[in-house]
N, C-alpha and C. Protein backbone atom coordinates (compact mmCIF):
# COMPACT_ATOMS: atom_id res chain seq x y z
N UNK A 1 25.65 -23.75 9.49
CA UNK A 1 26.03 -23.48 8.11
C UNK A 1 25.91 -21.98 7.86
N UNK A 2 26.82 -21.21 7.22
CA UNK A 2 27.00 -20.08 7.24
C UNK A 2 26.73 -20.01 5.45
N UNK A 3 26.03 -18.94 4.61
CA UNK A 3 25.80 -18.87 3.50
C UNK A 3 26.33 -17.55 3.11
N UNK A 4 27.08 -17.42 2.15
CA UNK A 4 27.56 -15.76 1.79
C UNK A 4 26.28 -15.46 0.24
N UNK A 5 25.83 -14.69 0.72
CA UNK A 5 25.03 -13.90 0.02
C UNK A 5 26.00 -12.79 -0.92
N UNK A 6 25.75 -12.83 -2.44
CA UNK A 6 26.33 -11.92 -2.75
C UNK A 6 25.16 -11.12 -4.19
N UNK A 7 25.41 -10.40 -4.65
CA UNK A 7 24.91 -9.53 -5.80
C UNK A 7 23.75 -10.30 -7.22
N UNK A 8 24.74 -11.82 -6.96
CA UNK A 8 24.61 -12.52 -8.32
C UNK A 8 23.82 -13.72 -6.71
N UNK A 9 23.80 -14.13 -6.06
CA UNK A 9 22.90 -15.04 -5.65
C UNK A 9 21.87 -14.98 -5.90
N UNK A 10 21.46 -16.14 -6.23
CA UNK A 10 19.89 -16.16 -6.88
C UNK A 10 18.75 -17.20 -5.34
N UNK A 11 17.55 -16.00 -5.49
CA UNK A 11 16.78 -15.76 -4.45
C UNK A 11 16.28 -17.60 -4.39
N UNK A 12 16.12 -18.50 -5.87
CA UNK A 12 15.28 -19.44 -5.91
C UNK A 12 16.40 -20.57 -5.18
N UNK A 13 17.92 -20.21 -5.17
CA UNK A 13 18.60 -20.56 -4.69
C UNK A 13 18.77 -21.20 -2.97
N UNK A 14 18.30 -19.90 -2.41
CA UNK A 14 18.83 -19.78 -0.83
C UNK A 14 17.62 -19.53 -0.16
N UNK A 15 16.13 -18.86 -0.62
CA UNK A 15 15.31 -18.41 0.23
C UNK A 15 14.55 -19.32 0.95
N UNK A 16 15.12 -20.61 0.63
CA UNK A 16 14.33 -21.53 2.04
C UNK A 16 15.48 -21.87 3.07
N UNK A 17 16.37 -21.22 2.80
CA UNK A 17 17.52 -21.55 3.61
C UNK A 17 17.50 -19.84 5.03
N UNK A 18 17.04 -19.17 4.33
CA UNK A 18 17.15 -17.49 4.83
C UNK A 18 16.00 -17.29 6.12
N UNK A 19 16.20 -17.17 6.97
CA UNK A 19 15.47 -16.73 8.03
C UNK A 19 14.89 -14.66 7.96
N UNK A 20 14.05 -14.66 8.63
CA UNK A 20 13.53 -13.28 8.50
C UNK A 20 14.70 -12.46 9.04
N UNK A 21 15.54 -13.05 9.95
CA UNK A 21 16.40 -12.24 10.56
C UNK A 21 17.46 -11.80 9.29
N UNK A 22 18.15 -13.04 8.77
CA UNK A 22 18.91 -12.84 7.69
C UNK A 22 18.42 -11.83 6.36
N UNK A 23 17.02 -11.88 6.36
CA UNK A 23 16.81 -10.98 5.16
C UNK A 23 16.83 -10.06 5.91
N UNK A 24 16.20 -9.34 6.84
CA UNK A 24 16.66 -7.67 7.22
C UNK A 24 17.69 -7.47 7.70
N UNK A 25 18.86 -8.41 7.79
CA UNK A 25 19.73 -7.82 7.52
C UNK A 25 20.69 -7.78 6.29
N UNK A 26 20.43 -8.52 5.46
CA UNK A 26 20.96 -8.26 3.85
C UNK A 26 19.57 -7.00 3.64
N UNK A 27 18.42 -7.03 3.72
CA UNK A 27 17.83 -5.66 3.38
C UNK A 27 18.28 -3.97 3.52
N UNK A 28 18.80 -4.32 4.94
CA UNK A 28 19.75 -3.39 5.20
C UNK A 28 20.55 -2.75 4.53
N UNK A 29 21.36 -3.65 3.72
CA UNK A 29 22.85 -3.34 3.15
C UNK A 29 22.00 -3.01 1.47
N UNK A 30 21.28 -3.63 1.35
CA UNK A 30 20.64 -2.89 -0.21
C UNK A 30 19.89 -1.74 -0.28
N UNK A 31 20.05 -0.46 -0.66
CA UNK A 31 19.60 0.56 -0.33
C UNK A 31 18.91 1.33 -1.40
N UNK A 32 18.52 0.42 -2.52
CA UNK A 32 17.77 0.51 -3.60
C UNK A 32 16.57 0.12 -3.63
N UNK A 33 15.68 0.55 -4.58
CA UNK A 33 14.18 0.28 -4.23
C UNK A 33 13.46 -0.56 -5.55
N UNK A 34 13.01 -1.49 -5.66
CA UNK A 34 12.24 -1.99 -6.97
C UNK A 34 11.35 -0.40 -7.61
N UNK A 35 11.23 -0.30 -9.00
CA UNK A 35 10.99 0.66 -9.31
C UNK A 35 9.38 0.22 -10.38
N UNK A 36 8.70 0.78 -9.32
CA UNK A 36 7.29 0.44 -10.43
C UNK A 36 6.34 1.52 -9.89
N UNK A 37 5.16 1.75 -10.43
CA UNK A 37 4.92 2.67 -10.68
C UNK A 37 3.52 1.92 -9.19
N UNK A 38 3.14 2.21 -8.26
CA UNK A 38 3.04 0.98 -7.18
C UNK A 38 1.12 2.18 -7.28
N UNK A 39 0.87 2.89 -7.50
CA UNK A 39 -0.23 3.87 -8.06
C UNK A 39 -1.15 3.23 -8.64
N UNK A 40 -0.34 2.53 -9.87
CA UNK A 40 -1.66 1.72 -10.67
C UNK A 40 -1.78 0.84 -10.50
N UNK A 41 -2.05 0.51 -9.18
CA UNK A 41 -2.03 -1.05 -9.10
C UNK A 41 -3.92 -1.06 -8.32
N UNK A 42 -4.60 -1.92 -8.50
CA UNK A 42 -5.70 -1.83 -8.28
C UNK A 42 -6.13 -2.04 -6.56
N UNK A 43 -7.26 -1.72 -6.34
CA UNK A 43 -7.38 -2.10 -4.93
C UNK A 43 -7.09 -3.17 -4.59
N UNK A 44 -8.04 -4.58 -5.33
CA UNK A 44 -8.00 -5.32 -5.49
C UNK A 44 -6.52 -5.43 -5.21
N UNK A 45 -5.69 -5.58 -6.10
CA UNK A 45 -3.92 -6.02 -5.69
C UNK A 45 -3.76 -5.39 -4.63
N UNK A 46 -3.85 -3.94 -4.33
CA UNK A 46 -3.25 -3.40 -2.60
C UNK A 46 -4.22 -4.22 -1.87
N UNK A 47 -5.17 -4.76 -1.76
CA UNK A 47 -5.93 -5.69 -0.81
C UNK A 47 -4.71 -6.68 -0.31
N UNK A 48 -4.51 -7.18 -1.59
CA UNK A 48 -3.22 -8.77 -1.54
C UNK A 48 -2.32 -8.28 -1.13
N UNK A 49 -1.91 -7.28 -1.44
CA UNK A 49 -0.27 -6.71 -0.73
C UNK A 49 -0.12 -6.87 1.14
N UNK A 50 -1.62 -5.85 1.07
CA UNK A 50 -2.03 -5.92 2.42
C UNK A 50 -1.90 -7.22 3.31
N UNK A 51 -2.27 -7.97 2.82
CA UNK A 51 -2.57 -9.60 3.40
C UNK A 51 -1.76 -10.26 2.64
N UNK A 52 -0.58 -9.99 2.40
CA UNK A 52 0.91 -10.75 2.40
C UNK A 52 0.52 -11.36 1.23
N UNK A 53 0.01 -11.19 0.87
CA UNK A 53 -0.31 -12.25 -1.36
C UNK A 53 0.49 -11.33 -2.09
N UNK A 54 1.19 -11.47 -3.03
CA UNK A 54 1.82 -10.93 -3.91
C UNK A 54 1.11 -10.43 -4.85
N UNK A 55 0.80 -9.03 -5.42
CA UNK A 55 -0.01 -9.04 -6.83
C UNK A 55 0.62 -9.69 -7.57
N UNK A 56 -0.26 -10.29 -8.51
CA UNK A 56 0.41 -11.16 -9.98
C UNK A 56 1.61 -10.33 -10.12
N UNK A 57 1.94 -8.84 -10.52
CA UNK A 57 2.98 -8.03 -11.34
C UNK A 57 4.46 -8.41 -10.38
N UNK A 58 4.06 -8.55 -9.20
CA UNK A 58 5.05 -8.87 -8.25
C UNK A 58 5.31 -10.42 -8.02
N UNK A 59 4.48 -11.14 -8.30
CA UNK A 59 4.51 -12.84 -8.12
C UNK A 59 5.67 -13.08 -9.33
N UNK A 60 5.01 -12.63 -10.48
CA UNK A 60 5.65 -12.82 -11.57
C UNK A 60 7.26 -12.69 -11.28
N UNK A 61 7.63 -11.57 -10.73
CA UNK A 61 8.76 -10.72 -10.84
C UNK A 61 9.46 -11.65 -9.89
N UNK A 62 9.22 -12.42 -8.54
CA UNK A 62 9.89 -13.25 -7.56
C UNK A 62 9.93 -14.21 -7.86
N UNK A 63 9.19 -15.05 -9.00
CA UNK A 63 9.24 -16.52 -9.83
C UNK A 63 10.22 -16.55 -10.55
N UNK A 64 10.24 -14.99 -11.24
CA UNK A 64 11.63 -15.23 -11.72
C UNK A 64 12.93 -16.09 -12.22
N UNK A 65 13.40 -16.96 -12.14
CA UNK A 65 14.14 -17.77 -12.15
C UNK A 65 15.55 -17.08 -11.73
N UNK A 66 15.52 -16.19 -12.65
CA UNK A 66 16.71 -14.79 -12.51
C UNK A 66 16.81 -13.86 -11.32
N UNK A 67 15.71 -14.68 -10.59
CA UNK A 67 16.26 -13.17 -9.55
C UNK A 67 16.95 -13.47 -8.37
N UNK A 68 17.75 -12.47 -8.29
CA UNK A 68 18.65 -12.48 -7.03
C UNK A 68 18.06 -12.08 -5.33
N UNK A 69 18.61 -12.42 -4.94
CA UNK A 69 18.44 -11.84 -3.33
C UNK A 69 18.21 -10.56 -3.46
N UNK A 70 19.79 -9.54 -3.78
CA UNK A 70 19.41 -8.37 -3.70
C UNK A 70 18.46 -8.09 -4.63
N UNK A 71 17.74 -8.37 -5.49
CA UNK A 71 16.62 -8.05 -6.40
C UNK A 71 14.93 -8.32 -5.41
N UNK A 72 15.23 -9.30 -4.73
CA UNK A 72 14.01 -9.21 -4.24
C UNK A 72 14.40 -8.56 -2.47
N UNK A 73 15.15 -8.29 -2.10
CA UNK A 73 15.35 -7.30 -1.13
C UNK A 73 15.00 -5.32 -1.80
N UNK A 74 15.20 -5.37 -2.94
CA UNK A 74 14.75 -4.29 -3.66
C UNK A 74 13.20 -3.82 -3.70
N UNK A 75 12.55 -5.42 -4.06
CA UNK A 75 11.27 -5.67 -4.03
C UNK A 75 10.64 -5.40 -2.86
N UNK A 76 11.10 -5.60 -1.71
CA UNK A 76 10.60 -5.50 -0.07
C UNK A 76 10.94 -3.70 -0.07
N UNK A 77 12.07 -3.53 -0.44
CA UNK A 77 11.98 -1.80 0.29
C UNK A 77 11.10 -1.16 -0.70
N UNK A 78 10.84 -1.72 -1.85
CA UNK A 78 9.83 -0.66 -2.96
C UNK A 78 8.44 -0.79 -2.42
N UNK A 79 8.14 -1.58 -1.66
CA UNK A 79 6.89 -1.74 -0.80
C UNK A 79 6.68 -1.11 0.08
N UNK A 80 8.02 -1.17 0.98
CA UNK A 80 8.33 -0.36 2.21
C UNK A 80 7.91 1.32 2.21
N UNK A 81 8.68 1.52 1.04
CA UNK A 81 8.97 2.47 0.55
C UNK A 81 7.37 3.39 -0.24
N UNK A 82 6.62 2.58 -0.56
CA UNK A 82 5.14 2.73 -1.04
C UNK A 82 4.42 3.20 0.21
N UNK A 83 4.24 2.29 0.90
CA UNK A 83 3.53 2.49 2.59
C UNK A 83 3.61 3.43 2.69
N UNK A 84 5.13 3.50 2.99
CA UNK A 84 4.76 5.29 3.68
C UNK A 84 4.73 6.51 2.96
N UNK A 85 5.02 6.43 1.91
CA UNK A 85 4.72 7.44 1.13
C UNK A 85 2.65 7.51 0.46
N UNK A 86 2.22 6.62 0.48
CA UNK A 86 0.49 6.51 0.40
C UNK A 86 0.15 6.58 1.92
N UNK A 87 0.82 6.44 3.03
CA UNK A 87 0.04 6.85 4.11
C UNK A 87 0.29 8.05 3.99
N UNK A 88 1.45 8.82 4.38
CA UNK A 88 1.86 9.85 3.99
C UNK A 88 0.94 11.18 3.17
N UNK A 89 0.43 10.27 1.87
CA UNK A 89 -0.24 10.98 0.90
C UNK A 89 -1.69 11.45 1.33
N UNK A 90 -2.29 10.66 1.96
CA UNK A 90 -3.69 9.69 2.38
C UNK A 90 -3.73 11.23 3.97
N UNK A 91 -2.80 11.56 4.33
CA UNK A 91 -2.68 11.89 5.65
C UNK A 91 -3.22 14.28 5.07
N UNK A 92 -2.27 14.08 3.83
CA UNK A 92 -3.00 15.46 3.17
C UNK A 92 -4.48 15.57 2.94
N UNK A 93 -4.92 14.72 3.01
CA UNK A 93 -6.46 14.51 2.75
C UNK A 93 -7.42 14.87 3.89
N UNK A 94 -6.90 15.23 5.37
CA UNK A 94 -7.69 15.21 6.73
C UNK A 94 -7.66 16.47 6.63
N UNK A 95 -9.52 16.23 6.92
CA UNK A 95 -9.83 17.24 7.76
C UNK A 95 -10.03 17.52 8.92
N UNK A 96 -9.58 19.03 9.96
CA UNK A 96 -10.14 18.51 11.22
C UNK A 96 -11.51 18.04 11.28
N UNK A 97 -11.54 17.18 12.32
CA UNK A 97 -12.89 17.08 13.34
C UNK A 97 -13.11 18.30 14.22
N UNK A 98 -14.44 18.51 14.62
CA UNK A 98 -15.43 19.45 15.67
C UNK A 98 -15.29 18.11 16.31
N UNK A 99 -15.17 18.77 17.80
CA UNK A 99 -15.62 17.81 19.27
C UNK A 99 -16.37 17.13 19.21
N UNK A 100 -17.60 17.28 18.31
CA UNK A 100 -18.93 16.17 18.21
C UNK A 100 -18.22 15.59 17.38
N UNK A 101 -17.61 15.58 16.41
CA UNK A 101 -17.10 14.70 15.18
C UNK A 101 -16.42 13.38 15.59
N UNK A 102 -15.81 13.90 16.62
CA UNK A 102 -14.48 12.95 17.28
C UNK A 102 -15.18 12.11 18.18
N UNK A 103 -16.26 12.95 19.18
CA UNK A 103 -16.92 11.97 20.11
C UNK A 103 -17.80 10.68 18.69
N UNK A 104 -18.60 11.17 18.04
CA UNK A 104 -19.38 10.23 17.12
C UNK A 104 -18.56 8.98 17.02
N UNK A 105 -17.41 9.53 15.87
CA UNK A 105 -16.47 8.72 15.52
C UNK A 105 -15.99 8.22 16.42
N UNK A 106 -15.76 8.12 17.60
CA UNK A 106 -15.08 7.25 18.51
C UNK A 106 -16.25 6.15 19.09
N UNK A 107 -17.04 6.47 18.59
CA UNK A 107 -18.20 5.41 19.25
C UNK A 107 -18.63 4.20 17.92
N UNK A 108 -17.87 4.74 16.62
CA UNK A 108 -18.34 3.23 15.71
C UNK A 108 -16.83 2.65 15.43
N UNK A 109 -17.39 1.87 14.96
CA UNK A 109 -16.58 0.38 14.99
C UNK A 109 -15.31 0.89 14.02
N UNK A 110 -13.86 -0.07 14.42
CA UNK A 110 -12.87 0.42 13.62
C UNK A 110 -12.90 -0.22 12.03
N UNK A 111 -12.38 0.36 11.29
CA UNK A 111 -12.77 -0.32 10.12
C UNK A 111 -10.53 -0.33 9.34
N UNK A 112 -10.20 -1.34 8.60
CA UNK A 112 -9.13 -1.32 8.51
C UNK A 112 -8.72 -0.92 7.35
N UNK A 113 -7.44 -0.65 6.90
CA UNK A 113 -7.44 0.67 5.66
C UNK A 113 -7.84 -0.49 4.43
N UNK A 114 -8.40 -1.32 3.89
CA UNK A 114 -8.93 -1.72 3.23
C UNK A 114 -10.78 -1.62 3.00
N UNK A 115 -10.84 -2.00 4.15
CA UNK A 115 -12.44 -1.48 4.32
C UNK A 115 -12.58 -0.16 4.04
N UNK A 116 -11.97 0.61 4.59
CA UNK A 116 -12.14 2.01 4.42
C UNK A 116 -11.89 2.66 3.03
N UNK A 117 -11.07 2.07 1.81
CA UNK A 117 -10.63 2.13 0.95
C UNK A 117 -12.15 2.35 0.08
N UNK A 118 -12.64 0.72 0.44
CA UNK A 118 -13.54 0.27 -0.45
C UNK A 118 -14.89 0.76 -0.22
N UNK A 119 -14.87 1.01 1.01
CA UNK A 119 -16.41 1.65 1.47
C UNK A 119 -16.23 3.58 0.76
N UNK A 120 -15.11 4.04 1.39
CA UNK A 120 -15.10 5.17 0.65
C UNK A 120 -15.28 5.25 -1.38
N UNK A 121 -14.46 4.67 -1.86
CA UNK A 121 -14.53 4.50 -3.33
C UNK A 121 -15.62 3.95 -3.90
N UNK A 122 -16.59 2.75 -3.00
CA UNK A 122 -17.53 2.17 -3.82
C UNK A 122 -18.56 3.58 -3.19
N UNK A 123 -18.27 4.05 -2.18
CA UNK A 123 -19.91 5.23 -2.34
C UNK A 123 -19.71 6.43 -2.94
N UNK A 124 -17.61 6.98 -3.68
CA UNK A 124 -17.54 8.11 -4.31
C UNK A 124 -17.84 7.68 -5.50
N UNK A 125 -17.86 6.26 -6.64
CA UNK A 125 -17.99 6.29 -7.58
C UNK A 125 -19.23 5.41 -7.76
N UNK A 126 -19.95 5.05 -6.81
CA UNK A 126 -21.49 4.94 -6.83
C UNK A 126 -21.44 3.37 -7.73
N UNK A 127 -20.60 2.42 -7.22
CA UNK A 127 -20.81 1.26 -7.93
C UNK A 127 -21.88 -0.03 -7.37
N UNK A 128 -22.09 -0.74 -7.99
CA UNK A 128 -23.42 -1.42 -7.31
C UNK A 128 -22.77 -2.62 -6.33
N UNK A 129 -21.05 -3.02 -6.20
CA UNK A 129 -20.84 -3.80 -5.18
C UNK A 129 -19.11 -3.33 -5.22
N UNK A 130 -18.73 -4.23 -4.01
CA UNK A 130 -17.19 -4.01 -3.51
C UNK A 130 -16.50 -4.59 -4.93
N UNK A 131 -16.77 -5.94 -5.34
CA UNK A 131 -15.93 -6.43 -6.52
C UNK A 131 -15.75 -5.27 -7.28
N UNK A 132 -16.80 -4.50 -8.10
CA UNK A 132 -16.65 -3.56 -8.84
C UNK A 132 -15.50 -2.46 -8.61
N UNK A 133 -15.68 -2.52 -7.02
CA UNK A 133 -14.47 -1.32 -6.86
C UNK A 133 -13.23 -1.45 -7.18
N UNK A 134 -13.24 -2.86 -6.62
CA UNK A 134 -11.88 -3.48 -6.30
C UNK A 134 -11.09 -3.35 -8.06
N UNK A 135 -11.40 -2.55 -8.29
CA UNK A 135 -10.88 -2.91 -10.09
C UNK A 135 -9.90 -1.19 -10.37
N UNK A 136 -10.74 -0.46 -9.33
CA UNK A 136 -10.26 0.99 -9.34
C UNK A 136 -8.76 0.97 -8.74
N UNK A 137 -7.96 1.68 -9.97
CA UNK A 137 -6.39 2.28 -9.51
C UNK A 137 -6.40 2.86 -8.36
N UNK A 138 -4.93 2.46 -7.41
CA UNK A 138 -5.16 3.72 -6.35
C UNK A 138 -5.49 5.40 -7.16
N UNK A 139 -4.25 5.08 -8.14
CA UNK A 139 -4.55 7.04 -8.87
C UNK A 139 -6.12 6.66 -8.57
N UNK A 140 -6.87 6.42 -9.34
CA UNK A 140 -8.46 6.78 -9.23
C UNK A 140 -8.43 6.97 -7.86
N UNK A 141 -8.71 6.48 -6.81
CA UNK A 141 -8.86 6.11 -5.81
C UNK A 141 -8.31 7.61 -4.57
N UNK A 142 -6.91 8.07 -5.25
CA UNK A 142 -6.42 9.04 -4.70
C UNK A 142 -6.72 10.34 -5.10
N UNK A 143 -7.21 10.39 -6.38
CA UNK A 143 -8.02 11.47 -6.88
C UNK A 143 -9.28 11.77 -6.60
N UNK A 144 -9.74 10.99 -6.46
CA UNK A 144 -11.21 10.82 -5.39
C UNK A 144 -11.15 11.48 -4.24
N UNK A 145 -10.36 10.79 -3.02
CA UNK A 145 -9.79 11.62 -1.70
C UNK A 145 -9.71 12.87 -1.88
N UNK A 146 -9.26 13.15 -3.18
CA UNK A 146 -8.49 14.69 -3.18
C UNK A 146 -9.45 15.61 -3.45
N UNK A 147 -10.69 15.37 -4.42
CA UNK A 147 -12.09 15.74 -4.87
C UNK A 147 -12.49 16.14 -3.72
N UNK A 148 -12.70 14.95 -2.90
CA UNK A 148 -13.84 15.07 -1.69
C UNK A 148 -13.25 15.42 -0.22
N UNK A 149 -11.65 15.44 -0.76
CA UNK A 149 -10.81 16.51 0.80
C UNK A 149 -11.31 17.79 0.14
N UNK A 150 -11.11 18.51 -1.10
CA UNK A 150 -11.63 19.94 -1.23
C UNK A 150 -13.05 20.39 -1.14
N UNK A 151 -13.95 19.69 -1.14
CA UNK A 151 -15.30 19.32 -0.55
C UNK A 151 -14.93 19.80 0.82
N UNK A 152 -14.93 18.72 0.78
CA UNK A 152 -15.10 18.74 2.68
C UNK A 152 -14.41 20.32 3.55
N UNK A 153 -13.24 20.49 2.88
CA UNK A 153 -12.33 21.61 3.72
C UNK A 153 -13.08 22.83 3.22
N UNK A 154 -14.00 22.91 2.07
CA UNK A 154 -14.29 23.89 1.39
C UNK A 154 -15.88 24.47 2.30
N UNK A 155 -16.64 23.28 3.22
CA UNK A 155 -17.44 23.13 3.77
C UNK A 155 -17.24 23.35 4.93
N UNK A 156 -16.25 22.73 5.54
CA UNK A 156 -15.81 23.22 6.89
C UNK A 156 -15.22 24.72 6.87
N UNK A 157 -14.27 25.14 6.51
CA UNK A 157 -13.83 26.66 6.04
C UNK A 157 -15.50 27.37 5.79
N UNK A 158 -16.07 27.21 5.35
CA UNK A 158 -17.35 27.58 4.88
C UNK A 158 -18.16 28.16 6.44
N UNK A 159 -17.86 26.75 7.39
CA UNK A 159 -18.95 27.09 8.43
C UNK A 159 -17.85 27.71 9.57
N UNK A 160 -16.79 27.65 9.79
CA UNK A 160 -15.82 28.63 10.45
C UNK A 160 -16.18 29.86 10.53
N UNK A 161 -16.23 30.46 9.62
CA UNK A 161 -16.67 31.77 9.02
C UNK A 161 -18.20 32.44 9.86
């Protein structure tokens, strides 16, 4: 069975019919991005994003009744499209390592960008558990990084010298 996907197909329609292959390639051909502001969304929700759960703001938006294919192919590249622009962001924030830095660090355990999220934010804003964090905006979250990257570079530059 062959299905023509078009503009006005509606997602509640066909998406048990659509294989992963078929959506990247109708993803392909849509070259628009869902437009939200993907910043204020709490750890907590980038946790769920992370581990394939939809935040509510996005559940909502694919329940939809109204929405089309290409609407939630929009939804996938505005995600896409988030990733790499917060790794991206996340990546201005490094400082080098010293040779001891790198040996240390290569000897503890890996931790995954969620852990690392939450362990960094719950000890920059000194909260008494992870739930608590989990409530902080990335903005908070990225303003933090940015605090304690000029720290840090301001310390290292410091001992260069």
């Amino acid at each position: 069975m062959k299905l023509k996907i078009t503009e006005q197909t509606k997602w509640q329609d066909v998406h048990l019919l659509l294989t992963a292959e078929n959506l990247e390639v109708i993803r392909k051909k849509v070259a628009d991005v869902f437009s939200f502001d993907f910043y204020s969304m709490t750890i907590g929700d980038f946790a769920e994003l992370q581990r394939g759960i939809l935040p509510r703001f996005l559940r909502e938006k694919v329940e939809d009744k109204n929405l089309t294919v290409f609407d939630y192919c929009k939804i996938n590249n505005g995600i896409e499209k988030f990733y790499k622009d917060f790794a991206a962001l996340l990546k201005n924030f490094e400082v080098p390592q010293s040779h001891k830095e790198r040996t240390a660090a290569a000897a503890l355990p890996e931790m995954n960008i969620i852990e690392a999220i939450l362990c960094f934010a719950n000890r920059f804003f000194s909260h008494p558990d992870f739930g608590t964090t989990e409530n902080i905006t990335l903005y908070d979250y990225i303003l933090a990084r940015k605090s304690d990257f000029m720290q840090r570079k301001f310390e290292y530059l410091m001992l260069k010298k």
